[in-house]
Protein backbone atom coordinates (compact mmCIF):
# COMPACT_ATOMS: atom_id res chain seq x y z
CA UNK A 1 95.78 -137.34 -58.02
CA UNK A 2 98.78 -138.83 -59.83
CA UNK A 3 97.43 -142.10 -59.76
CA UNK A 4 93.78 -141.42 -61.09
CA UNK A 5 95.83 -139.03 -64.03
CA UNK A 6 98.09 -141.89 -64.87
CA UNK A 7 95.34 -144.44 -64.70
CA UNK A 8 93.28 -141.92 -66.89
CA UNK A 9 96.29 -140.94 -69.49
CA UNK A 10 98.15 -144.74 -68.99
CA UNK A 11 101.75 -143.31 -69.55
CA UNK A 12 103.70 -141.84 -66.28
CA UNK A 13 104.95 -138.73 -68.43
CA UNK A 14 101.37 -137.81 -68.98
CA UNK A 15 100.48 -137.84 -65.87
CA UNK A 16 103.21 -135.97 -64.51
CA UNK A 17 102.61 -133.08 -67.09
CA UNK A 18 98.62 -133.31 -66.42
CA UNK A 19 99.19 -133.05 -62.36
CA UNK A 20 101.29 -130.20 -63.00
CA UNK A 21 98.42 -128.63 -65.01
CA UNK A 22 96.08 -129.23 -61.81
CA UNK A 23 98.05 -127.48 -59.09
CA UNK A 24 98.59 -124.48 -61.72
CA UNK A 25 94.82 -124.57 -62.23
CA UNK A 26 94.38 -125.02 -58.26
CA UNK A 27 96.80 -121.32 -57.90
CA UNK A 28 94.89 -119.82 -60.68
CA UNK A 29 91.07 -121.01 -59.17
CA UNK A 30 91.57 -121.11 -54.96
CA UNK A 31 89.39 -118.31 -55.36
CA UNK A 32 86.60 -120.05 -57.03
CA UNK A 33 86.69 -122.95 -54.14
CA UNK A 34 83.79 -122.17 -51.96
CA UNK A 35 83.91 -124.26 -49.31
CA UNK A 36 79.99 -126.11 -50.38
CA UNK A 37 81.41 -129.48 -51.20
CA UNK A 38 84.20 -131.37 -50.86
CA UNK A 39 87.93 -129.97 -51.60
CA UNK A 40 88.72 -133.81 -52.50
CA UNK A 41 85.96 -133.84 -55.09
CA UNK A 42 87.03 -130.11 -56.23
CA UNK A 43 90.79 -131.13 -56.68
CA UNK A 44 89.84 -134.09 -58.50
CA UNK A 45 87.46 -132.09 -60.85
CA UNK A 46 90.48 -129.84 -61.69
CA UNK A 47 92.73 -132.71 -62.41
CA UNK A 48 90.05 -134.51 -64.69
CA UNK A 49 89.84 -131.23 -66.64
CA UNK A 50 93.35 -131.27 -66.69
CA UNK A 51 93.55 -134.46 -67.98
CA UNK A 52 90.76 -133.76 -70.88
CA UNK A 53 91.95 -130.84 -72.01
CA UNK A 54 96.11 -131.98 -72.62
CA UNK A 55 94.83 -135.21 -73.83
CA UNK A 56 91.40 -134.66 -75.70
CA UNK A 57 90.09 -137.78 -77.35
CA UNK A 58 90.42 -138.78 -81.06
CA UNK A 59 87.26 -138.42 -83.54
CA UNK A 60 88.05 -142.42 -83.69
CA UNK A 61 87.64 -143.07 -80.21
CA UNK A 62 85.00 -145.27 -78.85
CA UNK A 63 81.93 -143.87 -77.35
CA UNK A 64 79.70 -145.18 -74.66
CA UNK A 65 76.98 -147.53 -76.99
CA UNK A 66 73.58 -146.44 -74.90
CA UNK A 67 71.79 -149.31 -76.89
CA UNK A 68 73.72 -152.27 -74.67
CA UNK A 69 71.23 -153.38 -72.51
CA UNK A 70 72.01 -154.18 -68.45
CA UNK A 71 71.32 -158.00 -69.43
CA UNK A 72 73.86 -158.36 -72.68
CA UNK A 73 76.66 -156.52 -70.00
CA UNK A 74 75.75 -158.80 -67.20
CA UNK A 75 75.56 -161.66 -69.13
CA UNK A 76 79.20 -160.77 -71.14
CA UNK A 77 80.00 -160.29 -67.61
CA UNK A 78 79.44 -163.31 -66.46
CA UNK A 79 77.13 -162.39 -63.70
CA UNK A 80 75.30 -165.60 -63.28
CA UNK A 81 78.65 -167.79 -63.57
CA UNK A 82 81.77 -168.50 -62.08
CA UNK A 83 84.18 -165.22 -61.59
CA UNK A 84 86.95 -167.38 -60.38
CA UNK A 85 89.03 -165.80 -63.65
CA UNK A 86 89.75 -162.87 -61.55
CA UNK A 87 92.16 -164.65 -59.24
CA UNK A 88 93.89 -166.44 -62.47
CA UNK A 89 94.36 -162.22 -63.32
CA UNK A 90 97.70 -161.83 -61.97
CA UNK A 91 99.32 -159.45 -64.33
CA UNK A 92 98.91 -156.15 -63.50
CA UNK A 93 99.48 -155.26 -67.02
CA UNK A 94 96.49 -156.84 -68.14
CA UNK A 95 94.43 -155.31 -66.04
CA UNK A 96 95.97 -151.98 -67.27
CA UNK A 97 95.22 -153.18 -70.82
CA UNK A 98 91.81 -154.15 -70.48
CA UNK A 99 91.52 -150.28 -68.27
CA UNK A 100 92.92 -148.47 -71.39
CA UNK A 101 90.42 -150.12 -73.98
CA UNK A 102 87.36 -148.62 -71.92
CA UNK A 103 86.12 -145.78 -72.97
CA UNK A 104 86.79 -142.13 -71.39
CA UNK A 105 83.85 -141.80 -69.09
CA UNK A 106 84.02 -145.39 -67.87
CA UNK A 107 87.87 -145.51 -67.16
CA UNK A 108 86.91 -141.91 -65.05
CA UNK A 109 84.13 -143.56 -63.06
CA UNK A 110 86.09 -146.30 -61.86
CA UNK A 111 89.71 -144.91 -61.38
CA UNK A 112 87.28 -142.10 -59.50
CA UNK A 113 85.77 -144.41 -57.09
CA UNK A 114 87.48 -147.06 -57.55
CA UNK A 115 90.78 -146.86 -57.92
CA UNK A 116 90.94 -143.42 -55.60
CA UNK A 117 88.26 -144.30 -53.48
CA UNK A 118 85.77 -141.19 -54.03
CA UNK A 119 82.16 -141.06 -52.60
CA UNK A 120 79.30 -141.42 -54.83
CA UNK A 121 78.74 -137.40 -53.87
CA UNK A 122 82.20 -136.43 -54.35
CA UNK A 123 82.28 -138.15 -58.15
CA UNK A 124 79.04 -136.63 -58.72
CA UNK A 125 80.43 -133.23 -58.12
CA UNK A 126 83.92 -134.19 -59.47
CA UNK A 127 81.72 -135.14 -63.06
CA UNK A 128 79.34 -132.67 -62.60
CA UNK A 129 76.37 -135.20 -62.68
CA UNK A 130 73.55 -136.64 -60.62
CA UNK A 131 74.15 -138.96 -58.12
CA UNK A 132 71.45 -141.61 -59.71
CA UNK A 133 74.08 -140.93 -63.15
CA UNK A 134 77.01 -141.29 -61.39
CA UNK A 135 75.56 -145.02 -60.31
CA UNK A 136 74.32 -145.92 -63.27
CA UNK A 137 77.68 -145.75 -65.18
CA UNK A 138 79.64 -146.68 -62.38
CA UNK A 139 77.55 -150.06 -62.78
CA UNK A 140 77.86 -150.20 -66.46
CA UNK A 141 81.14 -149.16 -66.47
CA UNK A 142 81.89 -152.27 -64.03
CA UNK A 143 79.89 -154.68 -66.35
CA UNK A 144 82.21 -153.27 -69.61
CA UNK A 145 85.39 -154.00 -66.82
CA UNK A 146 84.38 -157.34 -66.15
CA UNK A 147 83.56 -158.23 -69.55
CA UNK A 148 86.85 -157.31 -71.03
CA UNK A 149 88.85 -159.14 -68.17
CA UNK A 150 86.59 -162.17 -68.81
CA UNK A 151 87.21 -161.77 -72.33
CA UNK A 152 91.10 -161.54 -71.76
CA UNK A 153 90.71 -164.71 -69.47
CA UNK A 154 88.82 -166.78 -72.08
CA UNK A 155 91.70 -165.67 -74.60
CA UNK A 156 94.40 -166.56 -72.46
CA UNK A 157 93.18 -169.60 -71.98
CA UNK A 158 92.78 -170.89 -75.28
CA UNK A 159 96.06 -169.42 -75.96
CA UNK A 160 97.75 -171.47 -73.81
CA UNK A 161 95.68 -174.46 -74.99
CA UNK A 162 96.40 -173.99 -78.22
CA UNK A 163 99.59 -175.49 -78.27
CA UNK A 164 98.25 -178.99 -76.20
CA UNK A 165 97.27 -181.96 -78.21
């Protein structure tokens, strides 16, 4: 749970304040636990709400554009070419980067299952949506993920070309 809230928050004192939140919430709630799905998917719930409410996002924030089409993400994607960037993606950092310019509900979907390794039925219950939901932004959210980190590639590159005659 500290990972996903310091993937989610992207600053280790953050996430240390927002995993304290959780287990107070988890004392305060036990009693609302009933035992119908999955105590994985419950925790993580709590820590997601825990995370939302200490760090709420700005008016200015971005928001999930429902008018990009599958096609414009796959093809900003790259699906259809050569993903051989990802291996020249060393730097943790970037990765990071590119993680923190996502919006809120796609950095939860993927540092949900992901990054932590949730179920499609545990992050449905952990976000409170359908299962056919939860796979639809998990697969947009991937498209956005590879789109920045081929974005961040291209840049690199012609950074470090920049300089060559």
């Amino acid at each position: 749970m500290f990972r996903y809230a310091e993937q989610t928050t992207h600053n280790t004192s953050a996430a240390e304040d927002a995993l304290q939140d959780t287990f107070l919430a988890v004392l305060e709630h036990a009693n609302t636990f009933r035992g119908e799905g999955s105590a994985r998917a419950w925790l993580y719930t709590l820590a997601r709400n825990a995370v939302r409410r200490r760090f709420r996002p700005r008016a200015d924030s971005p928001h999930e554009d429902d008018t990009e089409t599958i096609e414009s993400l796959g093809a900003s994607a790259g699906f259809g070419g050569d993903f051989g960037f990802l291996a020249s993606l060393e730097d943790r950092q970037e990765i990071q980067r590119v993680l923190a310019s996502l919006t809120e509900d796609d950095a939860d979907i993927l540092a949900l299952i992901d990054a932590q390794g949730l179920s499609i039925d545990e992050a449905s219950e952990a976000l409170s949506l359908s299962q056919a939901a939860v796979k639809s932004r998990l697969h947009r959210a991937r498209l956005r993920f590879m789109s920045a980190m081929q974005g961040l590639s291209r840049a690199s590159l012609s950074g470090s070309a920049g300089g060559a005659p």
